[in-house]
C-alpha atoms as a PDB file:
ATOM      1  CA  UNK A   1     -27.471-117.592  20.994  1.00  0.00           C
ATOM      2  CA  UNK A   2     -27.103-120.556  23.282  1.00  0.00           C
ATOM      3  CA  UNK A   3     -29.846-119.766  25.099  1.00  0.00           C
ATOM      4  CA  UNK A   4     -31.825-120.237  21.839  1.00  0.00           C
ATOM      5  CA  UNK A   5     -30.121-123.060  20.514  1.00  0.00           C
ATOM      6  CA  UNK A   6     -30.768-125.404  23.346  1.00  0.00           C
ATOM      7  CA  UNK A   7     -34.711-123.976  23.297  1.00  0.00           C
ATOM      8  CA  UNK A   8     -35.300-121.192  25.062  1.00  0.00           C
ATOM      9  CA  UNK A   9     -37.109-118.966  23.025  1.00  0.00           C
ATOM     10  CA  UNK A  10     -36.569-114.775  23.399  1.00  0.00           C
ATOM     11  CA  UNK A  11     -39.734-112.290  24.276  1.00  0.00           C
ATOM     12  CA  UNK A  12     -40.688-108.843  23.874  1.00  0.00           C
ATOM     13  CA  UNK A  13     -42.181-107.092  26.880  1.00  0.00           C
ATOM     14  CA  UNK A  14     -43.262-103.171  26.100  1.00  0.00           C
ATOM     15  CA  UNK A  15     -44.108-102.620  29.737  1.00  0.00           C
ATOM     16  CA  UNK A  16     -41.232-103.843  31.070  1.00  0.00           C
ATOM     17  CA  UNK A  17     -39.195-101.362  32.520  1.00  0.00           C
ATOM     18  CA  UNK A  18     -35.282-101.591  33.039  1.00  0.00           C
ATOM     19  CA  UNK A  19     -33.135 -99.483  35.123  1.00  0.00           C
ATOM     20  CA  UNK A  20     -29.125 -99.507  34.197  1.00  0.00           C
ATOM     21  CA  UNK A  21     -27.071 -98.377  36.418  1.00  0.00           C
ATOM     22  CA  UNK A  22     -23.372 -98.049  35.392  1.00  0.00           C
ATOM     23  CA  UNK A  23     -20.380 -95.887  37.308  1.00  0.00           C
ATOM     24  CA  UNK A  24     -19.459 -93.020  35.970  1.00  0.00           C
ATOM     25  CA  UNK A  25     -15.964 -94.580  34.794  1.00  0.00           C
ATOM     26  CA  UNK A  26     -17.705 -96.723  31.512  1.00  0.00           C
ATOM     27  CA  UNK A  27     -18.474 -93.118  30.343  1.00  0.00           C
ATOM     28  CA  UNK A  28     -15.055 -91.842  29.402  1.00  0.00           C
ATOM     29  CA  UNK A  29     -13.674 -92.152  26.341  1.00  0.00           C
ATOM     30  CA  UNK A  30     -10.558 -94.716  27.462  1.00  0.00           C
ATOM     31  CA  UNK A  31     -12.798 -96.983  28.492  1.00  0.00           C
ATOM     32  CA  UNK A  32     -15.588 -97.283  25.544  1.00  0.00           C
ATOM     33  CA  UNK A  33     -12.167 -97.646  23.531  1.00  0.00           C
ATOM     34  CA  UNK A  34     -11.209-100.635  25.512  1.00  0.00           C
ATOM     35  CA  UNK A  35     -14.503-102.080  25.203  1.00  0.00           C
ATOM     36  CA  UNK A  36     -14.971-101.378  21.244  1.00  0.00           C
ATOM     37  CA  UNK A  37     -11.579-103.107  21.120  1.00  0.00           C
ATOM     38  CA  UNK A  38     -12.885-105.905  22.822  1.00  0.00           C
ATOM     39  CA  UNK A  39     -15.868-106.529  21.143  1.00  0.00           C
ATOM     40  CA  UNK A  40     -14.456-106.065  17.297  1.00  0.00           C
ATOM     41  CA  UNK A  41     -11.767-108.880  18.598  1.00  0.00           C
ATOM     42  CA  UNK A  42     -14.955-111.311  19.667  1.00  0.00           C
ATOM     43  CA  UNK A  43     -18.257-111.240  17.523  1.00  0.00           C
ATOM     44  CA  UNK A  44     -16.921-112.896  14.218  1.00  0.00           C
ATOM     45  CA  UNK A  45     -15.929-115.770  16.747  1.00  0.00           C
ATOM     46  CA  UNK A  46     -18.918-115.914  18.293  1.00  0.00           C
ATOM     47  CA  UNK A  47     -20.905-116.258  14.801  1.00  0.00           C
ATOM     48  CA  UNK A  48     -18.382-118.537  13.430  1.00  0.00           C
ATOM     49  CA  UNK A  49     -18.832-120.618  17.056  1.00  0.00           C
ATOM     50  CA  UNK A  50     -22.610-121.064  16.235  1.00  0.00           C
ATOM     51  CA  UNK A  51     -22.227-121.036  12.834  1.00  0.00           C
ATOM     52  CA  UNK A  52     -24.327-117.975  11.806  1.00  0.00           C
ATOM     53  CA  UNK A  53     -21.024-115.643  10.062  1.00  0.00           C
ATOM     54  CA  UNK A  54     -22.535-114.686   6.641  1.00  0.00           C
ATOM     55  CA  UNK A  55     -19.375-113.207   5.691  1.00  0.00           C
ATOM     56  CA  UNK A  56     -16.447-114.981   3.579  1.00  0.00           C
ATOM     57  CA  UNK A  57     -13.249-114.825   5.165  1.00  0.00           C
ATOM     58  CA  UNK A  58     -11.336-111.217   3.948  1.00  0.00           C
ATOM     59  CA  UNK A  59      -7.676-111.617   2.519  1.00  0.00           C
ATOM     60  CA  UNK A  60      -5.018-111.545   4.588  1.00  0.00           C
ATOM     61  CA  UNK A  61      -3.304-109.010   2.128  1.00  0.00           C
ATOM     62  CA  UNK A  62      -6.167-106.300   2.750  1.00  0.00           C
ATOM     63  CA  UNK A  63      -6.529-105.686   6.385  1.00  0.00           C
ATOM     64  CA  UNK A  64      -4.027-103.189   6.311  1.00  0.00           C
ATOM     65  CA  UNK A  65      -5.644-101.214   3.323  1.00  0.00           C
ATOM     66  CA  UNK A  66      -8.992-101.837   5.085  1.00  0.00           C
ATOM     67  CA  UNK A  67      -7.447-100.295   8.317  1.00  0.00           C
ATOM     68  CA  UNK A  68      -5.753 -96.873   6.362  1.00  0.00           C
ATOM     69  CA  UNK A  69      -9.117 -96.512   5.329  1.00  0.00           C
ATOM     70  CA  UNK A  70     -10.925 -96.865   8.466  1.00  0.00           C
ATOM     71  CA  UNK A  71      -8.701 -94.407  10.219  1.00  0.00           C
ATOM     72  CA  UNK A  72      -8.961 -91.745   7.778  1.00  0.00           C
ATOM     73  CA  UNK A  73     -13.029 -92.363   7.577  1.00  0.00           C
ATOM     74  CA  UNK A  74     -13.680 -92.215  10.912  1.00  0.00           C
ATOM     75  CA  UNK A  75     -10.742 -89.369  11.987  1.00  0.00           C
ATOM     76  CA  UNK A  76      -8.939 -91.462  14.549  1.00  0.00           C
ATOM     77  CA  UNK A  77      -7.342 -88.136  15.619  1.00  0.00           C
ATOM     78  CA  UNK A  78     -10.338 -85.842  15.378  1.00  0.00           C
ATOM     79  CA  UNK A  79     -13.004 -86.911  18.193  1.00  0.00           C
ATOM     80  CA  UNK A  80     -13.832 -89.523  20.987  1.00  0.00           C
ATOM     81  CA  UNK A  81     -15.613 -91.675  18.834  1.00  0.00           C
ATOM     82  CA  UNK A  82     -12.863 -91.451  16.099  1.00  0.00           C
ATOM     83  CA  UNK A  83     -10.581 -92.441  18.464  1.00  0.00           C
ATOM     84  CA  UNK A  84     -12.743 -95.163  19.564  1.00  0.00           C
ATOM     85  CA  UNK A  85     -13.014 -96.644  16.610  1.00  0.00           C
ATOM     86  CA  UNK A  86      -9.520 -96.456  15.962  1.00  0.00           C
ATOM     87  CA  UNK A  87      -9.022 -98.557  18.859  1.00  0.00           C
ATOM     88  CA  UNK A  88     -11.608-101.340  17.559  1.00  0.00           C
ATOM     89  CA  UNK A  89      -9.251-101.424  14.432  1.00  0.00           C
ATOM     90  CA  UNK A  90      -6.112-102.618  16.320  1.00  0.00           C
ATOM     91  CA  UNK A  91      -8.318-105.589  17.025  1.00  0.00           C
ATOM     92  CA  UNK A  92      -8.545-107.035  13.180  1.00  0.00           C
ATOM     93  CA  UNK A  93      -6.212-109.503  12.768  1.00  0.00           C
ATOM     94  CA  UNK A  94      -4.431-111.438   9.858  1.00  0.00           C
ATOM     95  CA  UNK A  95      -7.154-114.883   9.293  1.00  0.00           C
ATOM     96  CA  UNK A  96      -5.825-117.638  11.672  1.00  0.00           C
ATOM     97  CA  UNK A  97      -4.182-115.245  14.221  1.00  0.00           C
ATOM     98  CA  UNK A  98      -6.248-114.545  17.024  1.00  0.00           C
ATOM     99  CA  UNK A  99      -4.067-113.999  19.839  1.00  0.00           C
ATOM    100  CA  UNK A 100      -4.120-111.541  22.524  1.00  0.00           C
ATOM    101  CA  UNK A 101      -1.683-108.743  22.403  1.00  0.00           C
END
């Protein structure tokens, strides 16, 4: 988004071919959790920092409704991705508290 805001401008290439190469390690379930975690604690910043959040602030009062429902939606418990998303839960915070744990 920076990129873009100080006038660079974004292409689409559909013969351009990209090879990823990751280790094996960013495959197992741990380690997506960490990252989900990571990124559900970051993007609403990063909207808010360029000012492009089209979402009103939730109430305080509701994030732990919001997270009983989550779990029980997605089955924390149940599978890798469950519990992956139950890990990007523990990242909402109360409005104003954004500190690491």
């Amino acid at each position: 988004m920076a990129l873009i805001e100080s006038g660079w401008s974004v292409g689409y290439f559909p013969k351009l071919s990209l090879q990823h190469l990751i280790p094996s390690s960013r495959l197992e379930t741990g380690y997506i959790g960490r990252l989900n975690r990571a990124i559900q604690r970051s993007w609403v910043q990063v909207l808010d920092l360029h000012g492009a959040n089209p979402w009103k602030p939730i109430a305080a009062w509701t994030v732990p409704l919001r997270k009983a429902k989550a779990y029980f939606k997605y089955g924390a418990w149940r599978s890798p991705r469950g519990q992956s998303v139950g890990r990007g839960l523990r990242a909402f915070r109360r409005p104003g508290n954004l500190s690491r744990r």
